[in-house]
Protein backbone atom coordinates (compact mmCIF):
# COMPACT_ATOMS: atom_id res chain seq x y z
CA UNK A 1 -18.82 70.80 -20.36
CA UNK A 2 -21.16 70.94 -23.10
CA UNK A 3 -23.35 67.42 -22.48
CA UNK A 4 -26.99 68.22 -22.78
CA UNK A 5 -28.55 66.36 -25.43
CA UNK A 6 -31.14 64.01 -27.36
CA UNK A 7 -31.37 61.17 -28.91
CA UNK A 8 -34.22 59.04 -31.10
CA UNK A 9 -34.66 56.94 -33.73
CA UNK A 10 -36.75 57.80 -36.84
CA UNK A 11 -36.57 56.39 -40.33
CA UNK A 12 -35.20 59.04 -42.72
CA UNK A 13 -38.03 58.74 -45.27
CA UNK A 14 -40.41 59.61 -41.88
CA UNK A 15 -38.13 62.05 -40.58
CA UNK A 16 -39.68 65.57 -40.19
CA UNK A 17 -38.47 69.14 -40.89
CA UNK A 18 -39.15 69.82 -37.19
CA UNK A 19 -37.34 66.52 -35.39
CA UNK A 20 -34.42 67.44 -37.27
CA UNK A 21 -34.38 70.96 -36.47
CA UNK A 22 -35.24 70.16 -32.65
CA UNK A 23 -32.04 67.83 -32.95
CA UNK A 24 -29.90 70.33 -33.83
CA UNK A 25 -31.14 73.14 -31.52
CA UNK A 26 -30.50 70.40 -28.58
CA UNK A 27 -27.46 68.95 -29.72
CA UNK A 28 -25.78 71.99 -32.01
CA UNK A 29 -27.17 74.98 -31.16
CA UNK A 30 -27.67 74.69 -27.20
CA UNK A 31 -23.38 73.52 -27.12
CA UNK A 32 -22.81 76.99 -29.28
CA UNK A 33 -25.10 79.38 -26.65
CA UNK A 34 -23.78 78.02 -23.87
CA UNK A 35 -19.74 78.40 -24.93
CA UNK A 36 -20.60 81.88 -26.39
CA UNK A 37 -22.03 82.95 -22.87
CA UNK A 38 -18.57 81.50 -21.35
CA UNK A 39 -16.17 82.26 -23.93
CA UNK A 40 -15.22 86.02 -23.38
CA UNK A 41 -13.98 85.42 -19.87
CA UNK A 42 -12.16 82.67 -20.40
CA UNK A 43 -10.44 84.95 -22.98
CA UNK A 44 -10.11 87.92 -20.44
CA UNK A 45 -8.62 84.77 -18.33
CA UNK A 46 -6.47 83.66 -21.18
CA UNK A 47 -7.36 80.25 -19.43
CA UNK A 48 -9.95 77.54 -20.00
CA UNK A 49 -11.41 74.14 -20.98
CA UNK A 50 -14.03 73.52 -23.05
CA UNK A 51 -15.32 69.70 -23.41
CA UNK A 52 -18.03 68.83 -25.34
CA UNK A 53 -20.12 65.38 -25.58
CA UNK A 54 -20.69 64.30 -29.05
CA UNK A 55 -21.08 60.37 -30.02
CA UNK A 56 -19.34 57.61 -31.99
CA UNK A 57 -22.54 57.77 -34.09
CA UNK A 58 -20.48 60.80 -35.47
CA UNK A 59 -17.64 59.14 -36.70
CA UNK A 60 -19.75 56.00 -37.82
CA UNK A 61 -23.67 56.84 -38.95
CA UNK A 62 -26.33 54.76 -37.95
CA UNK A 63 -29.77 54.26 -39.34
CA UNK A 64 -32.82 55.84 -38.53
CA UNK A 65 -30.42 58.76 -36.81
CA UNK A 66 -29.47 60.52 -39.54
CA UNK A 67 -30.48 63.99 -37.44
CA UNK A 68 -28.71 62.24 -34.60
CA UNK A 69 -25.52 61.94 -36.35
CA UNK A 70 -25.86 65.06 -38.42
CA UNK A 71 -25.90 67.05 -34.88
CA UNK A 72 -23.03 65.01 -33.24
CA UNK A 73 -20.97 65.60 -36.54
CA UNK A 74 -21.40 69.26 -36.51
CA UNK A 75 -20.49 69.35 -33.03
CA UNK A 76 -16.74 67.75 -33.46
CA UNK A 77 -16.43 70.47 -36.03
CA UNK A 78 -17.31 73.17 -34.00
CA UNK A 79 -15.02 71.78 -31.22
CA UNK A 80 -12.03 71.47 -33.80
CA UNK A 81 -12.86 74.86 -35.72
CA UNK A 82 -13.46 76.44 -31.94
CA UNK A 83 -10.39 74.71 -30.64
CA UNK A 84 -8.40 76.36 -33.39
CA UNK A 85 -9.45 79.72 -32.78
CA UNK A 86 -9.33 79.74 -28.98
CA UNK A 87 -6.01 78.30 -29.20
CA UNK A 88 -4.07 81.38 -28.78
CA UNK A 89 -5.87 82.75 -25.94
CA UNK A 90 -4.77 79.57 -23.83
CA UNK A 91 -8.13 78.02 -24.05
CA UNK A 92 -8.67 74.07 -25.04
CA UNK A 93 -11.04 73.13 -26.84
CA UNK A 94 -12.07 68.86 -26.79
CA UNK A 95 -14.71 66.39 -27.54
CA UNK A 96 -15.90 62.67 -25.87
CA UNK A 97 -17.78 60.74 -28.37
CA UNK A 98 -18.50 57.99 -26.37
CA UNK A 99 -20.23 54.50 -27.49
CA UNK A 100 -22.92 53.27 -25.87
CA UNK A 101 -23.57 53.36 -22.36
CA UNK A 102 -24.93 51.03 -20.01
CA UNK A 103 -27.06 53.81 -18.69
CA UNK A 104 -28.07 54.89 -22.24
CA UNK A 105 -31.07 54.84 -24.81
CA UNK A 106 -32.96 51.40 -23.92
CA UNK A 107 -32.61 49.50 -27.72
CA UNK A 108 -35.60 48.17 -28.58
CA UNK A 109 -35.16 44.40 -27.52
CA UNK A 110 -32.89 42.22 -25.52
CA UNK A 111 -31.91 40.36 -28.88
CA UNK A 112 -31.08 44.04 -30.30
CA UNK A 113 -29.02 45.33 -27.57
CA UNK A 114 -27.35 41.62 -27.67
CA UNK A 115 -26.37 41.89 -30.90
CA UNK A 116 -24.95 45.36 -30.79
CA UNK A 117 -23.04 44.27 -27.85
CA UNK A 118 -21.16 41.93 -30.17
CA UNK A 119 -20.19 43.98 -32.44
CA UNK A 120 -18.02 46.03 -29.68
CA UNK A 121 -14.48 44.11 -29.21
CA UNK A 122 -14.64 44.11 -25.52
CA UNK A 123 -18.38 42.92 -25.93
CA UNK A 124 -19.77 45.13 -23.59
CA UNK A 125 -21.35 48.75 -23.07
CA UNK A 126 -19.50 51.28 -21.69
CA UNK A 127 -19.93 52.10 -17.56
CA UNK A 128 -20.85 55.80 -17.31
CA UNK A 129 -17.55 55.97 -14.90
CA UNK A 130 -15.52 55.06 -17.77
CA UNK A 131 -16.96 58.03 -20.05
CA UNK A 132 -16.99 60.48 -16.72
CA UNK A 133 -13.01 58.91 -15.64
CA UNK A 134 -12.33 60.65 -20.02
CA UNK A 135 -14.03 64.09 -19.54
CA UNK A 136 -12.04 63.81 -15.99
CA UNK A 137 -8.62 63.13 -17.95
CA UNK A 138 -9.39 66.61 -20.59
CA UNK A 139 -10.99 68.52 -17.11
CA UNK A 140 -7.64 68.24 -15.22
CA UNK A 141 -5.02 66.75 -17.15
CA UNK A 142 -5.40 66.84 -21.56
CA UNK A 143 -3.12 70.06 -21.32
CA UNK A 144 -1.65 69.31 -24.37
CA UNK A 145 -5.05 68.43 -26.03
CA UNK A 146 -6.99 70.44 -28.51
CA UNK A 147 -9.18 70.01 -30.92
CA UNK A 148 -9.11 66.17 -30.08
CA UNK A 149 -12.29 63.81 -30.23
CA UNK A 150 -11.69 61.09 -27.89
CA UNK A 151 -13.71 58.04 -27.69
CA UNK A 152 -14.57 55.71 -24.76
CA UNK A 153 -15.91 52.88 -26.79
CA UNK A 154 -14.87 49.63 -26.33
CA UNK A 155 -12.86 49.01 -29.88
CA UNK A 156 -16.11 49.75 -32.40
CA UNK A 157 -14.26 52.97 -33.36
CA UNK A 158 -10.83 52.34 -33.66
């Protein structure tokens, strides 16, 4: 599982060359070195799961994260371009793009994370048992899942 990552917020007209690239080396590049130092023995084992944790921000944008999203984005490709390669040598290849988290980023204000909250249908955050009891479901039993981006999140994404 593939969950490392950061997260900030930054205007884009403030954004620097180096936050964005430190972005993507967290939340792109450290996902790709980390299957590519697993990957040949799962192919020797014609056997394996890969599961990697992107974010709804992904599938939605957000302000002042466009580096945020940009890295989340390219990691559902690489898990659908990776699941479609692995494919044939029995290996699956998924993604959790969960919404926020109780035990996430603080947002900035009570009034902010208030008015997020209802925006989400079940008006609530996420408990991190309900994003764990998803990467459980693709860990032991998403046999028939690949190249799939499922996420925990309440209703925002539907």
């Amino acid at each position: 599982m593939n969950n490392a990552g950061i997260q900030e917020r930054v205007p884009f007209v403030e954004m620097t060359v180096e936050q964005f690239d430190s972005m993507m080396t967290v939340n792109t590049r450290g996902p790709f070195l980390m299957t590519r130092a697993i990957v040949a023995d799962m192919v020797a084992e014609k056997y394996g799961k890969i599961i990697n944790i992107a974010s709804q921000t992904a599938l939605l944008g957000r302000a002042e994260m466009v580096h945020y999203t940009a890295s989340k984005g390219a990691l559902i490709a690489m898990t659908k371009s990776l699941a479609r390669e692995l494919a044939p040598h029995g290996i699956l290849v998924n993604c959790v793009a969960p919404g926020p988290v109780t035990s996430g980023p603080a947002l900035s204000s009570s009034s902010e994370r208030d008015t997020y909250m209802s925006t989400i249908p079940l008006k609530r955050f996420a408990r991190p048992e309900e994003v764990a009891d998803t990467v459980r479901f693709l860990a032991l039993d998403g046999n028939y899942f690949r190249g799939q981006v499922l996420s925990p999140n309440g209703g925002e994404v539907m």
